[in-house]
N, C-alpha and C. Protein backbone atom coordinates (compact mmCIF):
# COMPACT_ATOMS: atom_id res chain seq x y z
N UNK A 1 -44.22 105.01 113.33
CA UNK A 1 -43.94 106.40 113.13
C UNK A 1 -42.89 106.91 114.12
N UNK A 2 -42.99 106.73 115.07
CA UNK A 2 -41.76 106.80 116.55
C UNK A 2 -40.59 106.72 115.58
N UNK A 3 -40.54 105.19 115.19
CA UNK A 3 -39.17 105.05 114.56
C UNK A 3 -38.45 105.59 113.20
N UNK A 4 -39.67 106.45 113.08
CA UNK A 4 -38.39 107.13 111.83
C UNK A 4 -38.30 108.79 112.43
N UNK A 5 -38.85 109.19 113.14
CA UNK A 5 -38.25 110.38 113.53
C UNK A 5 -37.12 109.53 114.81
N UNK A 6 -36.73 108.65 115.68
CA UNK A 6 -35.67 108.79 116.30
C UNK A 6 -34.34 108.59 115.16
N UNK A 7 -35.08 107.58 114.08
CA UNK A 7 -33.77 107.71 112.94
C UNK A 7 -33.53 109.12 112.60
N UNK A 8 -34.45 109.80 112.22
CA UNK A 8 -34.11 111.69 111.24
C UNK A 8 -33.42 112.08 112.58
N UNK A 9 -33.50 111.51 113.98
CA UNK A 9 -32.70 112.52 114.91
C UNK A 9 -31.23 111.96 115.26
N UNK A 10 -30.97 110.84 115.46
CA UNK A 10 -29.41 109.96 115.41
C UNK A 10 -28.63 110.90 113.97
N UNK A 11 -29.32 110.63 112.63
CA UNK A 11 -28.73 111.23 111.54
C UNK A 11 -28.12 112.51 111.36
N UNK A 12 -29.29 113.56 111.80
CA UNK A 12 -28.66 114.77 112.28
C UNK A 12 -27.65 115.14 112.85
N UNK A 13 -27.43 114.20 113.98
CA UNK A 13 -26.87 114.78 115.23
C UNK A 13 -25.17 114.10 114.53
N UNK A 14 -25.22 113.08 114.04
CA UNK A 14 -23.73 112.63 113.27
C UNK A 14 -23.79 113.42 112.52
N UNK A 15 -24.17 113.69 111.79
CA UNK A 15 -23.90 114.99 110.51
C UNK A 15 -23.16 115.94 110.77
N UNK A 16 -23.65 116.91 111.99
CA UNK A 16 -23.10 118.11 112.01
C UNK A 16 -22.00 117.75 113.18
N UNK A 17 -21.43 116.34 113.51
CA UNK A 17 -20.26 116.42 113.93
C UNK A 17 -19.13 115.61 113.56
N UNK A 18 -19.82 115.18 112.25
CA UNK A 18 -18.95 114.36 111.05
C UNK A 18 -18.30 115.39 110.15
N UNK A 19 -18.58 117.26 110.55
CA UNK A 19 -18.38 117.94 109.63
C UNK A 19 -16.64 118.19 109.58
N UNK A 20 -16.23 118.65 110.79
CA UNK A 20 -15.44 118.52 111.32
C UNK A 20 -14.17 117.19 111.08
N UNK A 21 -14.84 115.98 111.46
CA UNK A 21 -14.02 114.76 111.04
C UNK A 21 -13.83 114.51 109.58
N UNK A 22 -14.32 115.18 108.68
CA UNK A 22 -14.39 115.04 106.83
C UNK A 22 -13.17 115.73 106.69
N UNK A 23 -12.96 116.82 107.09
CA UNK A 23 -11.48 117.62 106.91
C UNK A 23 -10.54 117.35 107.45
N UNK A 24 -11.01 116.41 108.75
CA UNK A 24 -9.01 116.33 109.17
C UNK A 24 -9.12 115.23 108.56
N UNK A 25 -9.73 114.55 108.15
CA UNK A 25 -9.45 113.38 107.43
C UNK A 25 -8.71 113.39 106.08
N UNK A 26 -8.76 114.73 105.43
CA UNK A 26 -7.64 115.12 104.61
C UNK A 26 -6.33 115.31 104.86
N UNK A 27 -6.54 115.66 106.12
CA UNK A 27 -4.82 116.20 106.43
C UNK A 27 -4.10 115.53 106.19
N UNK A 28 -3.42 113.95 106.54
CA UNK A 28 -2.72 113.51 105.85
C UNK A 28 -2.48 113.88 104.33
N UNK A 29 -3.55 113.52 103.71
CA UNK A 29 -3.03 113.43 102.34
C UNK A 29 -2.47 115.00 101.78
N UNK A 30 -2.52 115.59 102.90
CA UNK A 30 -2.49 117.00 102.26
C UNK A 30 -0.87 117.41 102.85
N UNK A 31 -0.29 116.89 104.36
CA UNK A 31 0.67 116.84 104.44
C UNK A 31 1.89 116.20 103.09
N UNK A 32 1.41 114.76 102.93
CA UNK A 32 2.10 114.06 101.98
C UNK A 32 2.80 114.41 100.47
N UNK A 33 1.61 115.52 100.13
CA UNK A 33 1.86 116.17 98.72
C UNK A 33 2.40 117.01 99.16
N UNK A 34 2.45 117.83 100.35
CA UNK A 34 3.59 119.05 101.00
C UNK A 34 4.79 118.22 101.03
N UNK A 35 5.09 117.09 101.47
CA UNK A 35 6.22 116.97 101.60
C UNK A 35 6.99 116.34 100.59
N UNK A 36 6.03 115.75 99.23
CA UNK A 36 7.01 114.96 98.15
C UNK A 36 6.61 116.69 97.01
N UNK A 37 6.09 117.56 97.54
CA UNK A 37 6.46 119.25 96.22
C UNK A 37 7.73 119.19 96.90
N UNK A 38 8.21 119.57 98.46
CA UNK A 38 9.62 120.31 98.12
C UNK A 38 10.29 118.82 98.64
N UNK A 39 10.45 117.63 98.93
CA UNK A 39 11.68 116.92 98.26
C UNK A 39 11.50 116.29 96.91
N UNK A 40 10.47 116.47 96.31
CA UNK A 40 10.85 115.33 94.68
C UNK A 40 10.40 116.33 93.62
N UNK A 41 8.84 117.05 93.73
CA UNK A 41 9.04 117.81 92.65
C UNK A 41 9.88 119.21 92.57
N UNK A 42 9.58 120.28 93.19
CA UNK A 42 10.33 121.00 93.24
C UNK A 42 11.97 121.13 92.83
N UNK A 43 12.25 120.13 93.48
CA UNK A 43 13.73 119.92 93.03
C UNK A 43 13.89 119.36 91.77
N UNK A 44 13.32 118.61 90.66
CA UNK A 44 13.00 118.36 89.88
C UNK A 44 13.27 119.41 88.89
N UNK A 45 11.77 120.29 88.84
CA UNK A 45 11.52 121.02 88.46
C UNK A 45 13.00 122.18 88.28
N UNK A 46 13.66 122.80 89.08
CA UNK A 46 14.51 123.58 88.95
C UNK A 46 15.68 122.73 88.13
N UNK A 47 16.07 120.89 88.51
CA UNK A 47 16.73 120.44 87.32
C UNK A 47 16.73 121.06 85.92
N UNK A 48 15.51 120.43 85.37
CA UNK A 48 14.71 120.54 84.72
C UNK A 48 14.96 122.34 83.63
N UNK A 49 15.11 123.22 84.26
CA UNK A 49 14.77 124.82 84.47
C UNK A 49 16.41 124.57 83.77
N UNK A 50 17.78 124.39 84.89
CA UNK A 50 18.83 124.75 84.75
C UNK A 50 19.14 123.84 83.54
N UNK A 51 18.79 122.54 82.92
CA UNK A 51 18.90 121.69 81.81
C UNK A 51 18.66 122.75 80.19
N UNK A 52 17.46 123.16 80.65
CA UNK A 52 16.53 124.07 79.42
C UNK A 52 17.72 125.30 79.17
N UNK A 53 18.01 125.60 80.34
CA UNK A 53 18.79 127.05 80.11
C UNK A 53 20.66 126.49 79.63
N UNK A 54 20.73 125.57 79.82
CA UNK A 54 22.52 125.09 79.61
C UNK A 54 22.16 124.55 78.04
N UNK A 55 20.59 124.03 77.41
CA UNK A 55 20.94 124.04 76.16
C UNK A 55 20.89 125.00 75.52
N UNK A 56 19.77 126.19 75.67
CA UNK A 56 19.50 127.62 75.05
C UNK A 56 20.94 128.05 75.55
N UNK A 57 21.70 127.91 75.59
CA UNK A 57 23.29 128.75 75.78
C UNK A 57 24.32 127.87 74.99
N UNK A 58 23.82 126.84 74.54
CA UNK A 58 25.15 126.32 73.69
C UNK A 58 25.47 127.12 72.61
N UNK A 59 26.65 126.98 71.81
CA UNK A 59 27.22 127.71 70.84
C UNK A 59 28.53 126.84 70.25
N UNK A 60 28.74 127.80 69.29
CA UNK A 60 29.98 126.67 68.25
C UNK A 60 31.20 126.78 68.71
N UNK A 61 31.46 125.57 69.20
CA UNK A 61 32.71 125.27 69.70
C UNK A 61 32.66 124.68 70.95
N UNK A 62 31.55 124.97 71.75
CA UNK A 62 31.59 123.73 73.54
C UNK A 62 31.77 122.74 72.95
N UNK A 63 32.26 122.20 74.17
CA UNK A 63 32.76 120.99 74.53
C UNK A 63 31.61 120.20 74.95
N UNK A 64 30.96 119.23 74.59
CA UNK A 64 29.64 118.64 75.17
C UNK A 64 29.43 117.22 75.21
N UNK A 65 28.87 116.71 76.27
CA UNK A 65 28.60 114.77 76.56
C UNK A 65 27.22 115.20 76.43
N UNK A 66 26.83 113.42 75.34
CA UNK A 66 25.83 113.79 75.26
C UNK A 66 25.17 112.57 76.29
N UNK A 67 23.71 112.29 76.98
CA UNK A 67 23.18 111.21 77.14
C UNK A 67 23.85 109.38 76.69
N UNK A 68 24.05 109.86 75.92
CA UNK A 68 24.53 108.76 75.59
C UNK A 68 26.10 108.53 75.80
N UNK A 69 26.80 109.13 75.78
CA UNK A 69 28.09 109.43 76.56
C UNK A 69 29.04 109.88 75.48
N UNK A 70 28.78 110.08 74.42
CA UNK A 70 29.71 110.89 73.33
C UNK A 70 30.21 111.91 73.54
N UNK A 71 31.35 112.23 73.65
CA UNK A 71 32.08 113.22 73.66
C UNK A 71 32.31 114.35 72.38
N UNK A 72 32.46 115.52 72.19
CA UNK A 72 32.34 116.22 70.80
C UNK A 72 32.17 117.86 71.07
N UNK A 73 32.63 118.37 69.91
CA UNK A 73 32.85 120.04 69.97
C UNK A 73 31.45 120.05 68.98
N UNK A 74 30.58 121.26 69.47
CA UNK A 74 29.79 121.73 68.62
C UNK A 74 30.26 122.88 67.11
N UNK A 75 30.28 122.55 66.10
CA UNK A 75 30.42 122.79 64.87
C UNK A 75 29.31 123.59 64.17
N UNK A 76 28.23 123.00 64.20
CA UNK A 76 26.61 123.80 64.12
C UNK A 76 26.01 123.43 64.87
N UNK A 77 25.12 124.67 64.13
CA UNK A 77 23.50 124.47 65.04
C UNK A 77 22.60 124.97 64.70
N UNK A 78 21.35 124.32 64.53
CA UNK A 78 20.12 125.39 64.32
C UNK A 78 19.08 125.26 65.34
N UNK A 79 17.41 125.04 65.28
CA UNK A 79 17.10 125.31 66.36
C UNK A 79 16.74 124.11 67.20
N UNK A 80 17.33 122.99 66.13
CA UNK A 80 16.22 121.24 67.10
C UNK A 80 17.40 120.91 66.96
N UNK A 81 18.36 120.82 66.30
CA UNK A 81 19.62 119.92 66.18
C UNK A 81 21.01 120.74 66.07
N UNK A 82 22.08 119.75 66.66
CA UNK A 82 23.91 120.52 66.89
C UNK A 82 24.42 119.42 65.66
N UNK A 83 25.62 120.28 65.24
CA UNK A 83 26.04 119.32 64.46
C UNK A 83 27.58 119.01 65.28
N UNK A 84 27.97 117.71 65.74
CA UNK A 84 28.98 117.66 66.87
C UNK A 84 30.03 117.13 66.14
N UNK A 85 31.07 117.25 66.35
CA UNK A 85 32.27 116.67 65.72
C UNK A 85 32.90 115.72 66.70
N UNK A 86 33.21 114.44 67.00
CA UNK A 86 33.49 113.41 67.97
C UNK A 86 34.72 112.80 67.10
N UNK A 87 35.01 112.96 66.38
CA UNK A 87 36.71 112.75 65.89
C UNK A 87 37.00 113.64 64.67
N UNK A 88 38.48 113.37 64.00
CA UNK A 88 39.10 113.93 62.62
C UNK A 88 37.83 113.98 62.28
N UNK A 89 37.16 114.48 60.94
CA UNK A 89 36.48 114.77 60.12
C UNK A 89 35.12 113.94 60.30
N UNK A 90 34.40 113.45 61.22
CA UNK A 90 33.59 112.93 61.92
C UNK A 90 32.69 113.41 62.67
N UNK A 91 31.44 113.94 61.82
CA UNK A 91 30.42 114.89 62.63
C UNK A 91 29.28 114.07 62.26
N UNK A 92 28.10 114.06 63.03
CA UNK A 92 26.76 113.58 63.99
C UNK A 92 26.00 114.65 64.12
N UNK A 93 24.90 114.52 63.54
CA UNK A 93 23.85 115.43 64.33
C UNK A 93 22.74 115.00 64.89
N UNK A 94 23.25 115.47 66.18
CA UNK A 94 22.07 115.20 66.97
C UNK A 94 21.05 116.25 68.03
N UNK A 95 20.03 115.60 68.60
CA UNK A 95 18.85 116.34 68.85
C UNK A 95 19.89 117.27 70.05
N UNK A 96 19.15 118.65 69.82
CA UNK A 96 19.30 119.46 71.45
C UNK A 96 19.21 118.94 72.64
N UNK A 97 18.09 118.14 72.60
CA UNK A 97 17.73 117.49 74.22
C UNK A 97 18.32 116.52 74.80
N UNK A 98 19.08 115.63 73.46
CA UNK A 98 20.04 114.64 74.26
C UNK A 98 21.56 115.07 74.47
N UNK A 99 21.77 116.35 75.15
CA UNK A 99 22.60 116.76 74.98
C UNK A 99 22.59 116.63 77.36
N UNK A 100 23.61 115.67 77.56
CA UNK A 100 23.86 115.64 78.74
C UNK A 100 24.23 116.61 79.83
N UNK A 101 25.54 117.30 79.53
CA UNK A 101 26.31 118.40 79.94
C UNK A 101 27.01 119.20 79.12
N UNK A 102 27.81 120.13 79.44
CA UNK A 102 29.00 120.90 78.74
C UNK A 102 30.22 119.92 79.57
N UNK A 103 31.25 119.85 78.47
CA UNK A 103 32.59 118.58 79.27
C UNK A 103 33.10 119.86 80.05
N UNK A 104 33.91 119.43 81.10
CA UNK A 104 34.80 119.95 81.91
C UNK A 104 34.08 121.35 82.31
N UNK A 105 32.93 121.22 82.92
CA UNK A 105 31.96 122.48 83.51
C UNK A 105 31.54 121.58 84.64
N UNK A 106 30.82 122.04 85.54
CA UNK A 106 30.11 121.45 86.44
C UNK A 106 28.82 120.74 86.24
N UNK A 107 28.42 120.83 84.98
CA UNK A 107 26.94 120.43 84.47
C UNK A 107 27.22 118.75 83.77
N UNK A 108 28.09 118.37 84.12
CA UNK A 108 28.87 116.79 83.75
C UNK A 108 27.46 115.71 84.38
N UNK A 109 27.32 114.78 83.59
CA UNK A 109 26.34 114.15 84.34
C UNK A 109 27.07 113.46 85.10
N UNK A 110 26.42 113.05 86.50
CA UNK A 110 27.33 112.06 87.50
C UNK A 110 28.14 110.80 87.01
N UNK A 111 29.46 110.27 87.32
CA UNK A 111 29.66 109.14 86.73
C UNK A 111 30.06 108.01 87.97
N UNK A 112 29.52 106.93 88.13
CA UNK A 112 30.22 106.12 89.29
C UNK A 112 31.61 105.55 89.08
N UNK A 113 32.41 105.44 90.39
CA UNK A 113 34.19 104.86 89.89
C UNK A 113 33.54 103.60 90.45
N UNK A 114 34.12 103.00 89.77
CA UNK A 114 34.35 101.40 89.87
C UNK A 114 35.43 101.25 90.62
């Protein structure tokens, strides 16, 4: 009998100073997600934001690269698809979303020089 009340008293006494050690034991992980929101998502996210808003602004006649690297004047449009003209009498329609940049704007996707 001795020995299970000195156990109920060891148990106690870690408990209420394990309470303390349970939370900083988060901190890391709680730093880590602070620091990959503002360098990876965050920045992301506003990509993302300025992409949505450069296609809701296209219209007939930009100049546009698409993902895939086609060059072409927009001709139509309705609300999922552009209809692009990429030579003489040579039009494509393709989706809104694979639509890369506007040409000769700053919204150009990066290109490496060789």
């Amino acid at each position: 009998m001795i020995n299970s009340i000195v156990y109920a008293m060891s148990q106690g006494g870690e408990g209420a100073a394990g309470g303390a050690g349970g939370w900083m034991s988060f901190m890391p992980f709680i730093l880590i997600f602070v620091v990959f929101y503002f360098l990876l998502i965050r920045p992301q996210q506003k990509k993302q934001k300025q992409h949505r808003e450069m296609i809701g602004s296209l219209q007939k006649g930009d100049q546009i690269i698409t993902n895939g690297g086609l060059h072409g004047r927009i001709t139509g449009y309705d609300d999922t698809t552009l209809t692009v003209e990429i030579a003489d009498k040579v039009r494509v329609k393709i989706a809104r979303s694979s639509v890369g940049g506007k040409a000769g704007s700053g919204q150009q996707p990066t290109q490496q020089k060789k």
